[in-house]
Protein backbone atom coordinates (compact mmCIF):
# COMPACT_ATOMS: atom_id res chain seq x y z
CA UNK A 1 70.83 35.15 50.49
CA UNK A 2 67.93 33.59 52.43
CA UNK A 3 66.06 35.63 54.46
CA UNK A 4 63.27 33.38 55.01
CA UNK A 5 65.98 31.57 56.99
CA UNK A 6 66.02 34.99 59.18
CA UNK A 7 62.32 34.81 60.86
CA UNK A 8 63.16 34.20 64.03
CA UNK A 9 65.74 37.13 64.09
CA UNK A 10 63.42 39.63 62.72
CA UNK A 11 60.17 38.95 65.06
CA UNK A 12 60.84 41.90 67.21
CA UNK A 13 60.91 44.04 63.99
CA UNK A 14 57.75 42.47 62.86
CA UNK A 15 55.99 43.29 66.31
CA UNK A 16 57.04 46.77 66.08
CA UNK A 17 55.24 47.26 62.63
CA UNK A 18 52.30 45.28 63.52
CA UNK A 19 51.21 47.59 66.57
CA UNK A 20 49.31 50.02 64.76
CA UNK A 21 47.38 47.42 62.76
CA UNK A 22 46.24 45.90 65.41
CA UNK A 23 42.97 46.78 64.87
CA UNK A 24 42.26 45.70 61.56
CA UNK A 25 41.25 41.68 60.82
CA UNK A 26 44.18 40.17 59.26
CA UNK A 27 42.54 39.11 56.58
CA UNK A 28 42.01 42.78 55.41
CA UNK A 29 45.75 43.25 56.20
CA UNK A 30 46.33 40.81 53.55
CA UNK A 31 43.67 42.29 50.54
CA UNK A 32 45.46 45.51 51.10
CA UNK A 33 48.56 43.93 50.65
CA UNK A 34 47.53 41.98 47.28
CA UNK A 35 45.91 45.36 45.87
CA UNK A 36 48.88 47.25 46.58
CA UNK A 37 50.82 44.41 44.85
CA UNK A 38 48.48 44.79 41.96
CA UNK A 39 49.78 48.57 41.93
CA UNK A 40 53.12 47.33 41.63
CA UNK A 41 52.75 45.45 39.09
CA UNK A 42 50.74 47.65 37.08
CA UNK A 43 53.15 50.52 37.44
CA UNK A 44 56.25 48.31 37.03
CA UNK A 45 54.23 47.16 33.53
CA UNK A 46 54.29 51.34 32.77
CA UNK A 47 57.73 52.01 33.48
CA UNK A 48 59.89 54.87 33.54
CA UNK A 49 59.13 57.22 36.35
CA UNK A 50 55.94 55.24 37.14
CA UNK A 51 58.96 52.78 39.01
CA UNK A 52 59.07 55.18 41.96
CA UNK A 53 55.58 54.48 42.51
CA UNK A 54 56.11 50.79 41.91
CA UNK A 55 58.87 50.65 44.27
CA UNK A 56 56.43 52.12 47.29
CA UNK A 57 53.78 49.95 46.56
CA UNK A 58 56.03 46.97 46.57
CA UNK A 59 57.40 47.72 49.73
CA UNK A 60 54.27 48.35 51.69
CA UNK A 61 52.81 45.29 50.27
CA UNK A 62 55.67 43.25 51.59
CA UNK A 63 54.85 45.16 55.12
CA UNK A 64 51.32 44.01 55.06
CA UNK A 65 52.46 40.84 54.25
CA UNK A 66 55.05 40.69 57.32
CA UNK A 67 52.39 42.09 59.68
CA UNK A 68 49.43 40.25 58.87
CA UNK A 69 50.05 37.08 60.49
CA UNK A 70 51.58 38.48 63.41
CA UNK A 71 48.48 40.08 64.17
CA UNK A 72 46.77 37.00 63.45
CA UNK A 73 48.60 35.58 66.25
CA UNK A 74 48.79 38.53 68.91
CA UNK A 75 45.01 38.40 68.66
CA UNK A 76 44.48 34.61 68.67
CA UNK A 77 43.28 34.94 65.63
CA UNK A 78 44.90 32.33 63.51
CA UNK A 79 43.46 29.60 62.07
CA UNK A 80 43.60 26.75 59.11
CA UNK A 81 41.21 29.14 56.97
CA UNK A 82 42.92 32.45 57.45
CA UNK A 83 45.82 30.33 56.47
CA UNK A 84 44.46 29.11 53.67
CA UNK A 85 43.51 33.36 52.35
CA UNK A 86 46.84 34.21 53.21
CA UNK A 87 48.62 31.93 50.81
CA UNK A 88 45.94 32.41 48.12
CA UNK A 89 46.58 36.02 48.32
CA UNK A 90 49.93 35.56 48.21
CA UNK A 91 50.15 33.75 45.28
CA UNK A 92 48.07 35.87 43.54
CA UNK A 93 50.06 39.03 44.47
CA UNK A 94 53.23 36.98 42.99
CA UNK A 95 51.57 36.50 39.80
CA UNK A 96 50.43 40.22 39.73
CA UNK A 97 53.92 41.71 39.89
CA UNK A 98 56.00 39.15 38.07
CA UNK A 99 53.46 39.66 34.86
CA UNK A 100 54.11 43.76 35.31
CA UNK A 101 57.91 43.23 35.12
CA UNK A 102 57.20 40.09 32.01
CA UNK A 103 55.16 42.36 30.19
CA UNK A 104 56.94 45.47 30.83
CA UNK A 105 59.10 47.31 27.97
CA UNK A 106 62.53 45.99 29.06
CA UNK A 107 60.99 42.87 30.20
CA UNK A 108 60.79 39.44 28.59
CA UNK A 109 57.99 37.03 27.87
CA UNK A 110 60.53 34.29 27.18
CA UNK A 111 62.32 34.50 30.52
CA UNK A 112 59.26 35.30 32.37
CA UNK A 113 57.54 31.81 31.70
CA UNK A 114 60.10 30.20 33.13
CA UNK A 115 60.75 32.96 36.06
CA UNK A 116 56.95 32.37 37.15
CA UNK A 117 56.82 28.68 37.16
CA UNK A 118 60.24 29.03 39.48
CA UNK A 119 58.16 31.40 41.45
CA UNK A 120 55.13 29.45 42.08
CA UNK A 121 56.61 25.95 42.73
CA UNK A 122 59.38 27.15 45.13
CA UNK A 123 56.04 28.37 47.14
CA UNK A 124 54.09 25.22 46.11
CA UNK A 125 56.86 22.87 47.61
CA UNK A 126 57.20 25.06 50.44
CA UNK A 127 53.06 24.83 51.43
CA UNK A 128 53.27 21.16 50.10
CA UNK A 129 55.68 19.94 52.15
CA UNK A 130 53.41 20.99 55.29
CA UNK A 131 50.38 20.04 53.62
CA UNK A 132 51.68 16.20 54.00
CA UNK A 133 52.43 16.72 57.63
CA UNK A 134 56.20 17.84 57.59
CA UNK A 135 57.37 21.20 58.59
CA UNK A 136 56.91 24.15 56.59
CA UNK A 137 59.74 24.42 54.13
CA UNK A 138 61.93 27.42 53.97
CA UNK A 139 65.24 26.30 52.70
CA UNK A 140 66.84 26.73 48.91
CA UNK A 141 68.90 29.41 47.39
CA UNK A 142 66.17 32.00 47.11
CA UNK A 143 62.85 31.98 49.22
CA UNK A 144 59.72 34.66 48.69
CA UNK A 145 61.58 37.60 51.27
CA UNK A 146 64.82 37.18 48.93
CA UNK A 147 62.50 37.30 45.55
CA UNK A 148 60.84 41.03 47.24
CA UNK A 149 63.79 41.88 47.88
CA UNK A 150 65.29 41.73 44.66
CA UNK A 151 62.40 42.69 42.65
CA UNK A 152 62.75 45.94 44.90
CA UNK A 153 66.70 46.49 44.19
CA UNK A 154 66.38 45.93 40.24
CA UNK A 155 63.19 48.38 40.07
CA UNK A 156 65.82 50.99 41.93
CA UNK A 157 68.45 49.51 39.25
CA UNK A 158 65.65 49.84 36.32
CA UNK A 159 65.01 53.51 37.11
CA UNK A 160 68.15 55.31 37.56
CA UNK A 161 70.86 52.82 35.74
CA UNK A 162 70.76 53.54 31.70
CA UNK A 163 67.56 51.76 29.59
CA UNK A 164 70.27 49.24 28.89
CA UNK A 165 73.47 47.42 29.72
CA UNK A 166 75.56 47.00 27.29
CA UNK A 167 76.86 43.40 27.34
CA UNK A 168 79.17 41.68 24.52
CA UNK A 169 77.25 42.16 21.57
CA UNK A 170 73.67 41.61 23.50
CA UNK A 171 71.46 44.60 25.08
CA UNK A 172 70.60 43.06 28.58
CA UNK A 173 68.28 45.15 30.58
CA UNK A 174 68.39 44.88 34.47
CA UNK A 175 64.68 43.55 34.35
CA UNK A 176 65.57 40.66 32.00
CA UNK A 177 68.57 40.26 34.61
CA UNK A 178 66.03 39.66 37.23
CA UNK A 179 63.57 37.40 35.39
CA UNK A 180 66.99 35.53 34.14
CA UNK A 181 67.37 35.19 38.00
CA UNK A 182 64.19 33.81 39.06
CA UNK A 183 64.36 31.39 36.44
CA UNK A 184 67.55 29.84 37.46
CA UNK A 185 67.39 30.03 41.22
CA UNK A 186 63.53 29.54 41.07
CA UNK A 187 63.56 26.54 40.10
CA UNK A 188 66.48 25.23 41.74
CA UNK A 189 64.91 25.88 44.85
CA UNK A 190 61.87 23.96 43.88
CA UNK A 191 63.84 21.31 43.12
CA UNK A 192 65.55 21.10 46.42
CA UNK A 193 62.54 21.66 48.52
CA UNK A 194 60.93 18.50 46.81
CA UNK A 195 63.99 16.38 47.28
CA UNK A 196 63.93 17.52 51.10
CA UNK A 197 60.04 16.26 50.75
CA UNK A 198 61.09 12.95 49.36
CA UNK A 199 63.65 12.18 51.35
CA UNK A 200 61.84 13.31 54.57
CA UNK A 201 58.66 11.19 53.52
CA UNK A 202 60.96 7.86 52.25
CA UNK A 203 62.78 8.02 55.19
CA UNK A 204 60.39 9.09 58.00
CA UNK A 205 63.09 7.83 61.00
């Protein structure tokens, strides 16, 4: 699943939500949508039925997220430097909700360091990759819409499945599931997206 890969299809959603932000600056669009994924994070970290909350907040930071640069561009008002706040925003609201599900109860610290470097250098190589003049870099097995996307179906998981799932002789909660994820596929993706770099910039023709 790589809905990244599904952009193009989903503009006319995306212009639909955007209409009645269209007068806000889009670089408030995207503060609102880092504090609300500070919310999420902080009420994933609490737990229980403080994940209904979590689960709102995640998804209408993922809608400022969608809309912001689309009103960027309806207004003309894109640029290098709103660019540049977007991404830094971004990242930050990443780090903000992976460290409420790390640190949260049925989280794991173990999994989580490797779940947050995945997370951070599959959107490093994607930024990097048009930072050195090649085309922004969406492919790999699980981009930043598949990674909200998740996080949004294991918080549903989290709150109504049982505290845990019973697994051989190992309690596996659907968190650590998740963070088990991101760690894998993280990381692979990375990986791919800096051998499509490589290859790209060794072989320009």
């Amino acid at each position: 699943m790589v809905l990244d890969s599904l952009r193009g299809k989903t503009d006319g959603l995306i212009s639909s939500l955007s209409r009645p932000f269209m007068g806000m600056n889009p670089n408030t669009i995207s503060l609102l949508s880092l504090v609300l994924a500070g919310l999420s994070g902080l009420t994933i970290w609490m737990g229980g039925v403080y994940l209904i909350a979590a689960f709102i907040f995640l998804v209408l930071s993922a809608l400022f997220d969608a809309v912001d640069g689309k009103v960027a561009r309806t207004k003309h008002l894109s640029s290098p430097l709103g660019d540049l706040v977007d991404h830094v925003l971004d990242r930050y609201s990443d780090i903000l909700i992976m460290l409420g599900f790390i640190f949260s109860v049925p989280g794991s610290r173990f999994l989580g360091i490797f779940a947050l470097i995945g997370v951070l250098m599959t959107s490093y190589m994607g930024t990097q990759s048009q930072a050195l003049g090649l085309k922004r870099n969406y492919s790999g097995i699980l981009g930043r819409a598949d990674r909200l996307a998740f996080m949004m179906i294991f918080i549903l998981i989290q709150l109504l499945a049982p505290f845990f799932i019973h697994m051989l002789l190992f309690n596996i909660t659907p968190t650590a599931i998740l963070l088990l994820w991101f760690a894998i596929a993280g990381n692979i993706t990375a990986i791919l997206r800096f051998r499509d770099s490589y290859s790209s910039l060794k072989h320009p023709y």
